[in-house]
Protein backbone atom coordinates (compact mmCIF):
# COMPACT_ATOMS: atom_id res chain seq x y z
CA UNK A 1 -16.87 6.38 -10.24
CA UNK A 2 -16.16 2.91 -11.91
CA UNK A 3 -16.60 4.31 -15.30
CA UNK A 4 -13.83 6.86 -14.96
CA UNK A 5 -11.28 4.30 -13.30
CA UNK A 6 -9.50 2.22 -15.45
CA UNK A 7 -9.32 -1.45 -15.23
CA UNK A 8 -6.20 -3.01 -14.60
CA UNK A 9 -6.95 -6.98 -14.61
CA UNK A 10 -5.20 -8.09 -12.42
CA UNK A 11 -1.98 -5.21 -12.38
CA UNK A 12 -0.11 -3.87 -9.93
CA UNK A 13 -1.32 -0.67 -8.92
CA UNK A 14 1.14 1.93 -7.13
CA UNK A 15 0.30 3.79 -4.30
CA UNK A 16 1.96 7.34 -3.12
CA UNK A 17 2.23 9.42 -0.37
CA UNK A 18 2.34 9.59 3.59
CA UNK A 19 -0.75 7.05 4.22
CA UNK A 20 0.73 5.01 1.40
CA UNK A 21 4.04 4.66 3.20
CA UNK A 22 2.33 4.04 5.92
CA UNK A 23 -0.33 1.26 4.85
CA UNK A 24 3.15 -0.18 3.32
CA UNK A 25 5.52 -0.84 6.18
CA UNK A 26 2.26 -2.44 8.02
CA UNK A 27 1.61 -4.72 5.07
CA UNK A 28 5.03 -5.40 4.29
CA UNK A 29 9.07 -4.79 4.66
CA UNK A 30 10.86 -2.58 2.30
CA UNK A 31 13.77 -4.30 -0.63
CA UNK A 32 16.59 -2.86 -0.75
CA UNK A 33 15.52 0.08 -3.05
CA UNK A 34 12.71 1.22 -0.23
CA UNK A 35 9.91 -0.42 -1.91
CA UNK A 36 7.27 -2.64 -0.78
CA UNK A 37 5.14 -4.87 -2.69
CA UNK A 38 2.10 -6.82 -1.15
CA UNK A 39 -0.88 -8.29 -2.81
CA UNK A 40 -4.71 -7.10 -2.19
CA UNK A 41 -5.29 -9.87 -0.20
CA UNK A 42 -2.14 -8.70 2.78
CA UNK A 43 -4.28 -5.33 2.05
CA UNK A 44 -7.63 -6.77 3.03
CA UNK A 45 -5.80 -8.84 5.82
CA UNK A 46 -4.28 -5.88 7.83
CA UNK A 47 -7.55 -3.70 7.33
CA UNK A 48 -9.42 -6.71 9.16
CA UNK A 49 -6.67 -7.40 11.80
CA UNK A 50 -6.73 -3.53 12.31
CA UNK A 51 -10.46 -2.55 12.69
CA UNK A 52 -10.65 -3.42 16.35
CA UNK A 53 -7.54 -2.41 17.76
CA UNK A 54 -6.12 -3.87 21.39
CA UNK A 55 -3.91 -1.53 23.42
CA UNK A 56 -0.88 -3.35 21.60
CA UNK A 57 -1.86 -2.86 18.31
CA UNK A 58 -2.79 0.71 19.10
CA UNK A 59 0.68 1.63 21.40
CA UNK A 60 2.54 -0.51 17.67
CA UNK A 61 0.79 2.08 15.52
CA UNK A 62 1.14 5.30 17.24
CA UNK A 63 5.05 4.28 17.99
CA UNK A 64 5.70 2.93 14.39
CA UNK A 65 3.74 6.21 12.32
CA UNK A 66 3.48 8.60 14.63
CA UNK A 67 2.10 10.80 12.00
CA UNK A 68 -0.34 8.65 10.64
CA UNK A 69 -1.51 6.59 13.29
CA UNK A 70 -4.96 7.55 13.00
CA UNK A 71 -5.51 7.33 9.21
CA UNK A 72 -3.85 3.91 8.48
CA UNK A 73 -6.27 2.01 8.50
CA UNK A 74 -9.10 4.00 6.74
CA UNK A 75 -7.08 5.39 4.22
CA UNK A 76 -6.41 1.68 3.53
CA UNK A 77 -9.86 0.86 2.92
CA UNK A 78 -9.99 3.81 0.94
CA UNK A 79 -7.29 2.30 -1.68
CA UNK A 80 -9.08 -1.44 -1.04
CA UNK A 81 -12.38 0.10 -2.68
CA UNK A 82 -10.74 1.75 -5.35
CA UNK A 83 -8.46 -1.78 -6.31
CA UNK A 84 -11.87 -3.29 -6.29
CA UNK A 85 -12.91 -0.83 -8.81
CA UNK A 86 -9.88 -1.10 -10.57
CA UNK A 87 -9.22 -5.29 -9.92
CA UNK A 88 -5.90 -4.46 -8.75
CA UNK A 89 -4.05 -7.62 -7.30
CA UNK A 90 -0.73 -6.44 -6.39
CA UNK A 91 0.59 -3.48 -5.08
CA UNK A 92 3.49 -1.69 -4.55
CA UNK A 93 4.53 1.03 -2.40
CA UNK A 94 7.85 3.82 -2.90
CA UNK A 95 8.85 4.35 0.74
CA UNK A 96 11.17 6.89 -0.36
CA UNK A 97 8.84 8.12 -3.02
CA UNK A 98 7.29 7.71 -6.37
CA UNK A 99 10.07 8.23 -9.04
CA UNK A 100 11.97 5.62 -6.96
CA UNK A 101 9.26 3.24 -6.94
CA UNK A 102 8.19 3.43 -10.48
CA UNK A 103 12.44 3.40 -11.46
CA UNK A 104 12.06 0.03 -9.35
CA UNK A 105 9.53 -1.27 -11.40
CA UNK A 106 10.78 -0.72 -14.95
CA UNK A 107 14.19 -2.02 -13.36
CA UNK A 108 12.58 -5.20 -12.14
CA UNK A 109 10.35 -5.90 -15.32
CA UNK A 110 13.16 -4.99 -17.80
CA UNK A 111 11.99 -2.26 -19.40
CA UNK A 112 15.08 -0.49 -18.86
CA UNK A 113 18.34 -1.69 -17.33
């Protein structure tokens, strides 16, 4: 699997889709485009403040992703290996979707205005 991921030194990777939104809004709040940004280490924190869940944690996650409650967290270690793979240190999240969150990111880095 390595061999067929590319390498990204250090990039920000972008993640999509319902588990992605979710893992998002847990590691971080959206801007003011709907996009959330949060480094591999906020990842790796919420997985391990997540594993073992209190009745608090759990009652937060099934109110806050109703939806998604029960794949947060391992679809989050899912996306840790494959930054691992990939040595992804940042990452960023479209709430409202992908064209929106990759139009945020050539807005913010300049690339077009």
């Amino acid at each position: 699997l390595s061999h067929s991921l590319p390498v990204l030194d250090g990039k920000c990777g972008f993640i999509v889709g319902g588990s992605a939104r979710a893992i998002g809004l847990l590691c971080g709040k959206p801007d003011e485009l709907g996009i959330v940004r949060f480094s591999y280490d906020r990842l790796c924190e919420i997985i391990e403040e997540y594993s073992f869940i209190d009745r608090e944690k759990a009652d937060y996650l099934i109110s806050a992703m109703p939806d998604r409650y029960q794949l947060v967290i391992p679809a989050a270690s899912a996306y840790r290996a494959v930054f691992d793979l990939m040595n992804v240190k940042d990452i960023t999240v479209a709430i409202g979707g992908i064209k929106e969150g990759y139009m945020s990111h050539l807005i913010s880095n300049g690339t077009i205005k």
